[in-house]
C-alpha atoms as a PDB file:
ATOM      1  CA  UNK A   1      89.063 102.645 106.081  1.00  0.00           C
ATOM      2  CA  UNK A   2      89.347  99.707 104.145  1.00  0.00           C
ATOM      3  CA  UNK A   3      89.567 101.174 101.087  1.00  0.00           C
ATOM      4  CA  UNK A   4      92.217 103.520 102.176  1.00  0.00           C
ATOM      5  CA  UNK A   5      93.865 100.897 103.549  1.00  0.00           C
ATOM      6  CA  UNK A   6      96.647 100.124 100.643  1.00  0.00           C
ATOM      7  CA  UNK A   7      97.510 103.648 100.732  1.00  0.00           C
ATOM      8  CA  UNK A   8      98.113 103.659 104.427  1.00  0.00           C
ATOM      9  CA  UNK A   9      99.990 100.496 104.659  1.00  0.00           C
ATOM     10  CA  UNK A  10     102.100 101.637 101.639  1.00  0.00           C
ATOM     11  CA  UNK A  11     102.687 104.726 103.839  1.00  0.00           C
ATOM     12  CA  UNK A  12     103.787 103.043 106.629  1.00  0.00           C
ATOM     13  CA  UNK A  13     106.260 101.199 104.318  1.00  0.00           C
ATOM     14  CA  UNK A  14     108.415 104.160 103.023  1.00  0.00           C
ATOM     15  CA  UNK A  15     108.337 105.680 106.058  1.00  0.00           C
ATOM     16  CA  UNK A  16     109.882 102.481 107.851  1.00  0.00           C
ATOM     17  CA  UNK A  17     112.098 101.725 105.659  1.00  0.00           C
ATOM     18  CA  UNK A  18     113.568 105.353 104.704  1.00  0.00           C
ATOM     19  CA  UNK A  19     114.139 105.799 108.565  1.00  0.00           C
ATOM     20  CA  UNK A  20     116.462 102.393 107.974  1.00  0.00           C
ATOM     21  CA  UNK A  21     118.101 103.335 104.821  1.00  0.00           C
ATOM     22  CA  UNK A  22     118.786 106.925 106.312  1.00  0.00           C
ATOM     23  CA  UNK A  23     121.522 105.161 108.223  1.00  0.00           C
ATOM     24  CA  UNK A  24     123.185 104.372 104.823  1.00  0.00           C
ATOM     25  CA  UNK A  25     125.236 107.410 103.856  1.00  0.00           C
ATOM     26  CA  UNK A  26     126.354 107.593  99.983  1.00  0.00           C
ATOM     27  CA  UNK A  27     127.646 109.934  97.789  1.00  0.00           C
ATOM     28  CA  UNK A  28     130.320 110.835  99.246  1.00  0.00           C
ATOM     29  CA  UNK A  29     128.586 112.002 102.721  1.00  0.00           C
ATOM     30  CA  UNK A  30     126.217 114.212 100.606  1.00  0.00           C
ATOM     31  CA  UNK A  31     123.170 111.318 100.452  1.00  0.00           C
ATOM     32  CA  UNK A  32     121.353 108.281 102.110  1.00  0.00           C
ATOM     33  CA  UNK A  33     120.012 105.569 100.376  1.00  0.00           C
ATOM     34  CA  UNK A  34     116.954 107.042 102.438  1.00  0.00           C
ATOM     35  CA  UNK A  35     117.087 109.918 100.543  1.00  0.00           C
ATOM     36  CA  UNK A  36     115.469 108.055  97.256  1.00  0.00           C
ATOM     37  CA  UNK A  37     112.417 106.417  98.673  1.00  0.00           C
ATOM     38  CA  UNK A  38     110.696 109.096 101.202  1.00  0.00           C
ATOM     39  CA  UNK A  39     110.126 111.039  98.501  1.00  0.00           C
ATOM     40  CA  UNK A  40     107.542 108.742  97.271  1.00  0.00           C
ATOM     41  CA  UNK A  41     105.661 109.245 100.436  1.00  0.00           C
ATOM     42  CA  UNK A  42     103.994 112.359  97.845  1.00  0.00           C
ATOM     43  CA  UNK A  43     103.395 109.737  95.512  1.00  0.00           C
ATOM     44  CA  UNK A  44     101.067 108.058  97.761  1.00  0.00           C
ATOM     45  CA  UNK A  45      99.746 111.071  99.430  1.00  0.00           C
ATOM     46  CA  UNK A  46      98.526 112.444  95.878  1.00  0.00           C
ATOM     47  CA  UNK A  47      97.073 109.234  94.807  1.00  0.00           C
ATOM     48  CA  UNK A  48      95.056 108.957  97.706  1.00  0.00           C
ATOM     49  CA  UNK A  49      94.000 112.349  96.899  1.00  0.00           C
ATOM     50  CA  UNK A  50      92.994 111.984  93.689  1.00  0.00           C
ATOM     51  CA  UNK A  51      91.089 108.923  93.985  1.00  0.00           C
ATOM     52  CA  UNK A  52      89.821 109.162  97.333  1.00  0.00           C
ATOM     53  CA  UNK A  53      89.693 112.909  98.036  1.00  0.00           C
ATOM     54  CA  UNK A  54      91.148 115.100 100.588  1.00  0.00           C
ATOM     55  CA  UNK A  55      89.597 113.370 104.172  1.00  0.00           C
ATOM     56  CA  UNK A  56      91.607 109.852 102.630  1.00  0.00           C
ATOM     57  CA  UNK A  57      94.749 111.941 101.653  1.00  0.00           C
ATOM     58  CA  UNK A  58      94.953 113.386 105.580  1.00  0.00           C
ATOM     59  CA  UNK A  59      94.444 109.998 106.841  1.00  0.00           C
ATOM     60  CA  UNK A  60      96.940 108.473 105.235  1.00  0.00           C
ATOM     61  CA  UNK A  61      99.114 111.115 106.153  1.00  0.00           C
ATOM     62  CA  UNK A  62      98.736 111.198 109.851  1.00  0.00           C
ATOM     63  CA  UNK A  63      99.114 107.194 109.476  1.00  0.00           C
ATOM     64  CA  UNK A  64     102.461 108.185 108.049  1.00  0.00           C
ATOM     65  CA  UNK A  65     102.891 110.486 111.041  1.00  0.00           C
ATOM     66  CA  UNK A  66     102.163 108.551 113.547  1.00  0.00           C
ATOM     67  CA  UNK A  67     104.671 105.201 112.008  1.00  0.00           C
ATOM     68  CA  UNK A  68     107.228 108.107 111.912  1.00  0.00           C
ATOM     69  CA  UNK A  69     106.915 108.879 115.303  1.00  0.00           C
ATOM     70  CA  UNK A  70     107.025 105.366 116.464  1.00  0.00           C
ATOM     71  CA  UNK A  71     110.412 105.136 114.301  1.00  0.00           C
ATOM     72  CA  UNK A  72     112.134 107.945 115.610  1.00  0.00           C
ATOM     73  CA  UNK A  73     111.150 107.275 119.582  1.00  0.00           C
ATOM     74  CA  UNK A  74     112.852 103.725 118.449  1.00  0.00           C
ATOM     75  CA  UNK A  75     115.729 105.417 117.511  1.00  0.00           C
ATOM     76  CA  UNK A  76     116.681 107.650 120.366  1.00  0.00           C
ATOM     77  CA  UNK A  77     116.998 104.563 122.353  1.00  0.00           C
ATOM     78  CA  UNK A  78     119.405 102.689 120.053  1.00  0.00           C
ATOM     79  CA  UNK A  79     122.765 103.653 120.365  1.00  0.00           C
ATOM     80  CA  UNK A  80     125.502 103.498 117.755  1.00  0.00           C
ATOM     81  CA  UNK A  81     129.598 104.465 117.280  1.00  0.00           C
ATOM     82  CA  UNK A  82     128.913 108.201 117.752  1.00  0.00           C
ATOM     83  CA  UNK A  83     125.415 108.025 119.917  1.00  0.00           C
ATOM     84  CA  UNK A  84     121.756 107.525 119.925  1.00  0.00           C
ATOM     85  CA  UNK A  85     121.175 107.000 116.036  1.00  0.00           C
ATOM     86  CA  UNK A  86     118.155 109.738 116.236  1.00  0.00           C
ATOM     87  CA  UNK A  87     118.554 112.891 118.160  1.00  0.00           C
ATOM     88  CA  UNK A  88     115.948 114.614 119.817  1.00  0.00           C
ATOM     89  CA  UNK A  89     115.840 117.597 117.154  1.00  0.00           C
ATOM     90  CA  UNK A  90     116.428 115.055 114.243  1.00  0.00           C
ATOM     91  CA  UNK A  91     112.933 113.248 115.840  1.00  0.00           C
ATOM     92  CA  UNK A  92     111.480 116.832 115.975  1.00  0.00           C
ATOM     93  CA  UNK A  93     112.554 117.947 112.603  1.00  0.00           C
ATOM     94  CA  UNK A  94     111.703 114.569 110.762  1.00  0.00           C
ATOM     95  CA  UNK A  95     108.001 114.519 112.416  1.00  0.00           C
ATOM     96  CA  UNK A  96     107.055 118.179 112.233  1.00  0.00           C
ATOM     97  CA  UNK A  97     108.629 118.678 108.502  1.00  0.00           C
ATOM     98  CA  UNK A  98     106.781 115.337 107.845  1.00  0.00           C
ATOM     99  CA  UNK A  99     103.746 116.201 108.774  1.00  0.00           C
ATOM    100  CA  UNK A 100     103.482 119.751 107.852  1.00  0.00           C
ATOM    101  CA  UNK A 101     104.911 119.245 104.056  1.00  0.00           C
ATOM    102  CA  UNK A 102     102.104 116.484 103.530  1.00  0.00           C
ATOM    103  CA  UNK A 103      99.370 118.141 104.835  1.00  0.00           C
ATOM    104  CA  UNK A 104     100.625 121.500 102.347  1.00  0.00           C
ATOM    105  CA  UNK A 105     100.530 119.031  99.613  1.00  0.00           C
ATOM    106  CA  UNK A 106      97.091 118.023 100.079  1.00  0.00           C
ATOM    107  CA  UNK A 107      95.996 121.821 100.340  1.00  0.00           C
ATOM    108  CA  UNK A 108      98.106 122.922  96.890  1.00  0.00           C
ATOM    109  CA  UNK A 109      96.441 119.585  94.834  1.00  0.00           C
ATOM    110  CA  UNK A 110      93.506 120.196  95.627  1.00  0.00           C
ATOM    111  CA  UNK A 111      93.943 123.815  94.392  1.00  0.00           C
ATOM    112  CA  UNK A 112      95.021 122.534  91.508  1.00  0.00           C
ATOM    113  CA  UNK A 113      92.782 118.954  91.035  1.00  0.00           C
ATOM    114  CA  UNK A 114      91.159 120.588  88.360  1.00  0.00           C
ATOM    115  CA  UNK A 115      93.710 121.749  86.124  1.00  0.00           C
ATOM    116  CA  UNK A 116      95.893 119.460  83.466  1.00  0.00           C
ATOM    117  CA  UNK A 117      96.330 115.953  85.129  1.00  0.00           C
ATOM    118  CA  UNK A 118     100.512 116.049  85.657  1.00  0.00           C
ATOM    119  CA  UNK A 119     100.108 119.722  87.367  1.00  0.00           C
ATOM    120  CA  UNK A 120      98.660 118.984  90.966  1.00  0.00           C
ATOM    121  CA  UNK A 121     100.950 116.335  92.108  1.00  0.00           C
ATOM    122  CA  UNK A 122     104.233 117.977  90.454  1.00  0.00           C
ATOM    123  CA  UNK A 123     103.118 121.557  92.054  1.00  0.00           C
ATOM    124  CA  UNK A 124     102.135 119.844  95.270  1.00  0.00           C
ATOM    125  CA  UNK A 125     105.201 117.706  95.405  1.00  0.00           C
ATOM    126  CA  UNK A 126     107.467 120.729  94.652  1.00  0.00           C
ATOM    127  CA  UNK A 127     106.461 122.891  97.053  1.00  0.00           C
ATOM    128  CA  UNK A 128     106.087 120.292  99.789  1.00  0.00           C
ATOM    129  CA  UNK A 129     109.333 118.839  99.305  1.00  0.00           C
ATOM    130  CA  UNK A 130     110.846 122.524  99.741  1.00  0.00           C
ATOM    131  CA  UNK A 131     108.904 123.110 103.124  1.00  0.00           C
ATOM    132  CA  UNK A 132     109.772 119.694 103.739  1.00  0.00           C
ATOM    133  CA  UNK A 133     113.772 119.898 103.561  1.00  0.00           C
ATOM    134  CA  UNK A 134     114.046 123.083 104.674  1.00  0.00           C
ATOM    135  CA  UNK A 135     111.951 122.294 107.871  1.00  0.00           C
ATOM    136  CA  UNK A 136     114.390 119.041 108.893  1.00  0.00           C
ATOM    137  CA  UNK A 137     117.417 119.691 108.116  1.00  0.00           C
ATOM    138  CA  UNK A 138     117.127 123.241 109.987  1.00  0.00           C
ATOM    139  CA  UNK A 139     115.795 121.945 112.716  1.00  0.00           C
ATOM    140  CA  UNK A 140     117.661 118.596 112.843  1.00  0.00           C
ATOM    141  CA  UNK A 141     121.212 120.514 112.687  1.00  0.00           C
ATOM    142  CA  UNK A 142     121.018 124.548 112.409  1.00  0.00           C
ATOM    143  CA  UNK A 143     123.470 126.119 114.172  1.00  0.00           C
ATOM    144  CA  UNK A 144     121.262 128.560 115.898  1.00  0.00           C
ATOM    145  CA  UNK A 145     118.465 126.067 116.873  1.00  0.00           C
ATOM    146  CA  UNK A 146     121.373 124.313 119.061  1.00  0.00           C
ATOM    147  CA  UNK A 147     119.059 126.098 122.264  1.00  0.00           C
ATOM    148  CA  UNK A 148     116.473 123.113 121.146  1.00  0.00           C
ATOM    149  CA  UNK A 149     118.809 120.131 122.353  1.00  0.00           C
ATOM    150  CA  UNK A 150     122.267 121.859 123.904  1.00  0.00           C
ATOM    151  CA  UNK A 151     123.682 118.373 124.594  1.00  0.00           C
ATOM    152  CA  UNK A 152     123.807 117.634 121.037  1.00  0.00           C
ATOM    153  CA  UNK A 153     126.662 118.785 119.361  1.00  0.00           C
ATOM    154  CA  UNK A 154     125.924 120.308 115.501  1.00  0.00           C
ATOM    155  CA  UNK A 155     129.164 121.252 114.966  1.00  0.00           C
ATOM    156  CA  UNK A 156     129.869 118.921 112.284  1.00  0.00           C
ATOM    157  CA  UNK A 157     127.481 119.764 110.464  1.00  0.00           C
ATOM    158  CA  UNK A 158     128.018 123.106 110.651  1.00  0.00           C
ATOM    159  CA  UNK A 159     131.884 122.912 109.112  1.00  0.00           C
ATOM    160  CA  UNK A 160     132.081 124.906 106.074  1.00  0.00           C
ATOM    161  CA  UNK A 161     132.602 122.757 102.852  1.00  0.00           C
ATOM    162  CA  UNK A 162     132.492 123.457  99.645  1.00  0.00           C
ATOM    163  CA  UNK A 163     129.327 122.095  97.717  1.00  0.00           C
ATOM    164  CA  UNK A 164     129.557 118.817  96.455  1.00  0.00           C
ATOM    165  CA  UNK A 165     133.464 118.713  96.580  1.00  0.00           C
ATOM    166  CA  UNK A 166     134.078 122.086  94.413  1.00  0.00           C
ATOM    167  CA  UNK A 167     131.426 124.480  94.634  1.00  0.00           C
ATOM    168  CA  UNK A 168     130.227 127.146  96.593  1.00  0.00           C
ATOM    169  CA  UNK A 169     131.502 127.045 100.682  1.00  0.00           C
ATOM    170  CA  UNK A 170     128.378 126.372 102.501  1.00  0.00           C
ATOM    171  CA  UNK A 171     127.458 124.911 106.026  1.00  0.00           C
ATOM    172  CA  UNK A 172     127.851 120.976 105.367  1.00  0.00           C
ATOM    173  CA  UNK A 173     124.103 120.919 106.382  1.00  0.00           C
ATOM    174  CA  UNK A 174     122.841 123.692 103.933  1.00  0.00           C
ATOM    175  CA  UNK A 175     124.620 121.561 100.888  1.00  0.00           C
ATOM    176  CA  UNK A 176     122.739 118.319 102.520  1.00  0.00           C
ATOM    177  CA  UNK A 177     119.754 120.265 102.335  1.00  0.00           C
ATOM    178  CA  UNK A 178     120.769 121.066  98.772  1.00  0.00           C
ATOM    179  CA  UNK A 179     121.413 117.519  97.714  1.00  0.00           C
ATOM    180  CA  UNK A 180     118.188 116.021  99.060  1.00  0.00           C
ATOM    181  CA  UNK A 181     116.203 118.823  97.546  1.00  0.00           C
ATOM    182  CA  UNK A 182     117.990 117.841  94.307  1.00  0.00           C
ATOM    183  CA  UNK A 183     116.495 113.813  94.812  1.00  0.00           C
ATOM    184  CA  UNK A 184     113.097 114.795  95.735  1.00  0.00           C
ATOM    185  CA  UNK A 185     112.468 116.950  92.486  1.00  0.00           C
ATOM    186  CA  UNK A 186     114.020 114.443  89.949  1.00  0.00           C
ATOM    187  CA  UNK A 187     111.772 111.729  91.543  1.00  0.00           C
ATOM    188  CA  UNK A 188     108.802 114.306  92.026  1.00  0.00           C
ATOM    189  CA  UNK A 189     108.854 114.288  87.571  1.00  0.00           C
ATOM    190  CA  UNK A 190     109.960 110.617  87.645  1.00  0.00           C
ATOM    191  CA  UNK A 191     106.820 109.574  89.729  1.00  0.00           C
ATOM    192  CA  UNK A 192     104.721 111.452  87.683  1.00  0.00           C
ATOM    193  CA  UNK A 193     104.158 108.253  85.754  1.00  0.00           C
ATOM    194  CA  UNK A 194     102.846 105.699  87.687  1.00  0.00           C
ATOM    195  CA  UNK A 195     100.757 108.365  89.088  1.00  0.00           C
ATOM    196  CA  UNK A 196      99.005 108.258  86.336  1.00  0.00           C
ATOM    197  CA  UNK A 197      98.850 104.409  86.097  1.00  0.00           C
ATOM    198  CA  UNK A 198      98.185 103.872  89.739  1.00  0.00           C
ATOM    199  CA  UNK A 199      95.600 106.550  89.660  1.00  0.00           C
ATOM    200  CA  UNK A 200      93.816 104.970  86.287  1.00  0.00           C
ATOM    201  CA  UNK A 201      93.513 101.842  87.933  1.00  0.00           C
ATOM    202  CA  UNK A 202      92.165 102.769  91.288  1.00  0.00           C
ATOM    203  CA  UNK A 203      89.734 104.867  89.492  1.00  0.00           C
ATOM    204  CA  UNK A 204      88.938 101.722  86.920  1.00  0.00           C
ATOM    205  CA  UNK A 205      87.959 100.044  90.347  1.00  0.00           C
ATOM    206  CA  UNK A 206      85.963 102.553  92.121  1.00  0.00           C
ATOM    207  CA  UNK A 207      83.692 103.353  89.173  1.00  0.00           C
ATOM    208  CA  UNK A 208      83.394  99.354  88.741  1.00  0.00           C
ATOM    209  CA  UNK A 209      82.192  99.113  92.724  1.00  0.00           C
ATOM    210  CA  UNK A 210      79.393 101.958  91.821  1.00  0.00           C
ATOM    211  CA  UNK A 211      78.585 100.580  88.434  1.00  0.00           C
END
């Protein structure tokens, strides 16, 4: 555990705080300041992969789960201007898209651990970050999943807008969706880097303890 223990802790700490920053809305209502750091939660989840294997990479992962949960039961009992500041299906989607996207990125890297060093944790982080915003926001605010919590009213973010101000007309939570699918991939490639630094210096470390 103990050596697991930075990844864990580092975890917990994008978890926390993206649950606080998703309370910041930017861009014009199409972004959270929230929306730039849980992406790295992929970051961490490869890196413990990598360098500690699979078993580590789950760990950390249902560490992250488990901080998540904590977060969101927190939030359905604070209430703000237009209610509790996390809804019961915004809890559900956040935990189950959470959980499920990290544990598919452990599966695809370590398809891939093998092949050219930048491929497993840009596939993995791809591909997870697709399950992972189409799980949320269709289960946080779909129209048709409105039988999951009937008190909460979706209809806002339902309203048909146009994408980003002038493009296509699209439920306001499909071009959310959109948007932080747009965040995760440009920091998926931007993380890419200290991936590889992070990763050469854990590994330095390990081989040093067994030396």
């Amino acid at each position: 555990m103990t050596r697991i223990l930075p990844g864990v802790l580092a975890m917990a700490t994008i978890v926390v705080a993206s649950n606080i920053l998703v309370q910041h809305i930017i861009a014009d209502g199409w972004l959270t300041w929230g929306a730039f750091t849980y992406p790295f939660a992929f970051l961490v989840t490869d890196v413990m992969n990598r360098v500690y294997g699979t078993h580590a990479a789950r760990r950390v992962v249902f560490a992250g789960f488990l901080v998540g949960v904590i977060c969101s039961l927190i939030g359905t009992q604070i209430v703000g201007e237009f209610g509790p500041l996390v809804t019961w299906r915004i809890a559900m989607g956040s935990g189950l898209a959470f959980l499920l996207a990290q544990l598919l990125d452990v599966a695809i890297f370590q398809r891939l651990r093998s092949a050219a060093w930048w491929r497993a944790p840009l596939t993995s982080s791809v591909i997870g970050s697709a399950l992972d915003t189409a799980l949320f926001f269709t289960i946080a605010f779909s129209a048709g999943l409105a039988w999951i919590e009937p008190a909460n009213d979706v209809a806002w973010a339902n309203e048909a807008r146009a994408l980003f101000g002038s493009g296509p007309i699209l439920p306001y939570w499909v071009g959310l969706a959109i948007a932080d699918y747009g965040v995760k991939l440009g920091i998926a490639l931007i993380a890419l880097m200290p991936f590889r630094m992070i990763v050469t210096k854990l590994s330095r470390g390990e081989s040093a303890k067994t030396s």
